[in-house]
Protein backbone atom coordinates (compact mmCIF):
# COMPACT_ATOMS: atom_id res chain seq x y z
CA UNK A 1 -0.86 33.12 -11.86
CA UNK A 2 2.48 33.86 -10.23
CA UNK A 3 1.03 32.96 -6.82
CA UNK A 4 -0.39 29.45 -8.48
CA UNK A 5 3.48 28.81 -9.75
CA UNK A 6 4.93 29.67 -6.50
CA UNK A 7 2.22 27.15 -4.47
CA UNK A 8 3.41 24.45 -6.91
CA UNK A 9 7.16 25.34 -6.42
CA UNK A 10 7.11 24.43 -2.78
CA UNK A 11 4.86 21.45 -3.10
CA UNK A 12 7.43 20.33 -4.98
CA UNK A 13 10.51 20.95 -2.51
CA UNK A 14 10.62 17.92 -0.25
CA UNK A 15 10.75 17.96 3.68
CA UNK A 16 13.90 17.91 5.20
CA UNK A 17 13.31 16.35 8.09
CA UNK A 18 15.17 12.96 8.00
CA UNK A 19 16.61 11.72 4.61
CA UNK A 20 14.87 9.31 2.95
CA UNK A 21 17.85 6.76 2.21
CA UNK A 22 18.62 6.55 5.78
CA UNK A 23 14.92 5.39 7.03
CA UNK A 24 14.11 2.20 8.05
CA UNK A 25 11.69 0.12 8.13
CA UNK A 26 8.78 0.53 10.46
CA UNK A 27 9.75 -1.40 13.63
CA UNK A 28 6.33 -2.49 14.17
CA UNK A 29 3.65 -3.24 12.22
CA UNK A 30 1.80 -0.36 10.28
CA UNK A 31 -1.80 -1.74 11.31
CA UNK A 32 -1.16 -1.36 14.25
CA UNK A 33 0.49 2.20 14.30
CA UNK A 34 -1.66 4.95 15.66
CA UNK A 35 -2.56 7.85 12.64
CA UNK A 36 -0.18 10.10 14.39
CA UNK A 37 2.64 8.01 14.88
CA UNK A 38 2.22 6.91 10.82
CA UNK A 39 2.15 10.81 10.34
CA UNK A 40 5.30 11.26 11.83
CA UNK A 41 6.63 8.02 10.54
CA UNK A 42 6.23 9.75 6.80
CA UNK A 43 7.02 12.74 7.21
CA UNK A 44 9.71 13.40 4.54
CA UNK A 45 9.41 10.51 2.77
CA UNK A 46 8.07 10.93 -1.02
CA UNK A 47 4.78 8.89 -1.69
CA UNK A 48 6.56 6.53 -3.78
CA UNK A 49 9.59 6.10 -1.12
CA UNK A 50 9.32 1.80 -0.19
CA UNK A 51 8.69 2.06 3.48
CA UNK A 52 6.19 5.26 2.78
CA UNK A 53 3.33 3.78 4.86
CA UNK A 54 -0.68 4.30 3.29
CA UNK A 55 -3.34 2.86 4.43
CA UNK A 56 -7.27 1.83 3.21
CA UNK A 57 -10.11 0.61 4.13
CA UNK A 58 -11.40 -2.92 3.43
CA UNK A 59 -15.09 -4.02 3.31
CA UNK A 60 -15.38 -7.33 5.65
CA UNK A 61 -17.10 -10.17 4.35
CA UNK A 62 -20.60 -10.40 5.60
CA UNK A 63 -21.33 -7.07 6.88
CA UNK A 64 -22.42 -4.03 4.92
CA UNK A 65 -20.96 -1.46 7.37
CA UNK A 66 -17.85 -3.16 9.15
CA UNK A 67 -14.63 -1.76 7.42
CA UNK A 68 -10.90 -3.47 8.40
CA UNK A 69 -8.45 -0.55 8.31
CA UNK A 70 -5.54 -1.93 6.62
CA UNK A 71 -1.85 -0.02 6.95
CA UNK A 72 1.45 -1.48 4.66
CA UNK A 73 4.58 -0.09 3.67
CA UNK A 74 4.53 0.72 -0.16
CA UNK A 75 6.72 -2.29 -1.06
CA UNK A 76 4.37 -4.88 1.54
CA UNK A 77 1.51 -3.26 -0.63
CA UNK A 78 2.95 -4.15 -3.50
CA UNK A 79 4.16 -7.85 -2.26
CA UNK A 80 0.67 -8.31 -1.96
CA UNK A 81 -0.50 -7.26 -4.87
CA UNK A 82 2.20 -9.17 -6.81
CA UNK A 83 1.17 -12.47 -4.76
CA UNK A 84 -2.51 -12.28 -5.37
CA UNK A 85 -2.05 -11.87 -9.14
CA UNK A 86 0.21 -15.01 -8.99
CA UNK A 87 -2.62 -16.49 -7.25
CA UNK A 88 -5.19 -15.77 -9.83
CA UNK A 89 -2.68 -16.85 -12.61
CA UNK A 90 -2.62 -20.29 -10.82
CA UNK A 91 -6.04 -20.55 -10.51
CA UNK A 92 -6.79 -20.02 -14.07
CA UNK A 93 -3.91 -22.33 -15.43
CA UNK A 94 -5.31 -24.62 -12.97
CA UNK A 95 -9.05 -24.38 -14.25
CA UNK A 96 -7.97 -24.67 -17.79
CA UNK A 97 -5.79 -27.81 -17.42
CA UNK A 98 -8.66 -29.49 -15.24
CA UNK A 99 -9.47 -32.93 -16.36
CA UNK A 100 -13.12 -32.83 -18.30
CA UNK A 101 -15.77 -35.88 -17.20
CA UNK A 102 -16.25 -37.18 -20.49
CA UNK A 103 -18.61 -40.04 -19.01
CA UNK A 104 -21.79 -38.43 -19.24
């Protein structure tokens, strides 16, 4: 039990590397960062830190095996997020004010 407590106690201590309010952004775009440079890019940044960088893999339309491996900052991730709810708001306002045919 003690060694279970003392595992969690330094998963908990952050790295001390570089400190997180004095990163920058990424000076180039996170796509196209190698693993190892986004690696090093994190490294002592929390998870939830802005410019942490996380990437995923996105099914391409039309193929059953192609994936697109997508890389964003935390707050571009959530930009985008944001934006394509505001998208599907406007889309459903703009279904439900649509004009009806009332010839036939």
């Amino acid at each position: 039990m003690l060694h279970i407590l003392t595992v969690l106690a330094l998963a908990a201590t952050p790295a001390a590397s570089v400190p997180a309010d004095d990163r920058t952004p990424p000076d180039k775009a996170p796509s196209s960062m190698t693993n190892s440079e986004i690696k090093t890019y994190n490294e002592g940044l929390a998870m939830t830190h802005p410019y942490y960088i996380k990437c995923r893999k996105i099914e391409e339309s039309g193929s059953w095996v192609k994936k697109a491996r997508v890389c964003r900052t935390n707050e571009q991730w959530k930009q985008a997020w944001a934006q394509g709810n505001q998208n599907a708001r406007d889309t459903a306002e703009a279904m439900t004010r649509a004009p009806v045919n009332s010839s036939n």
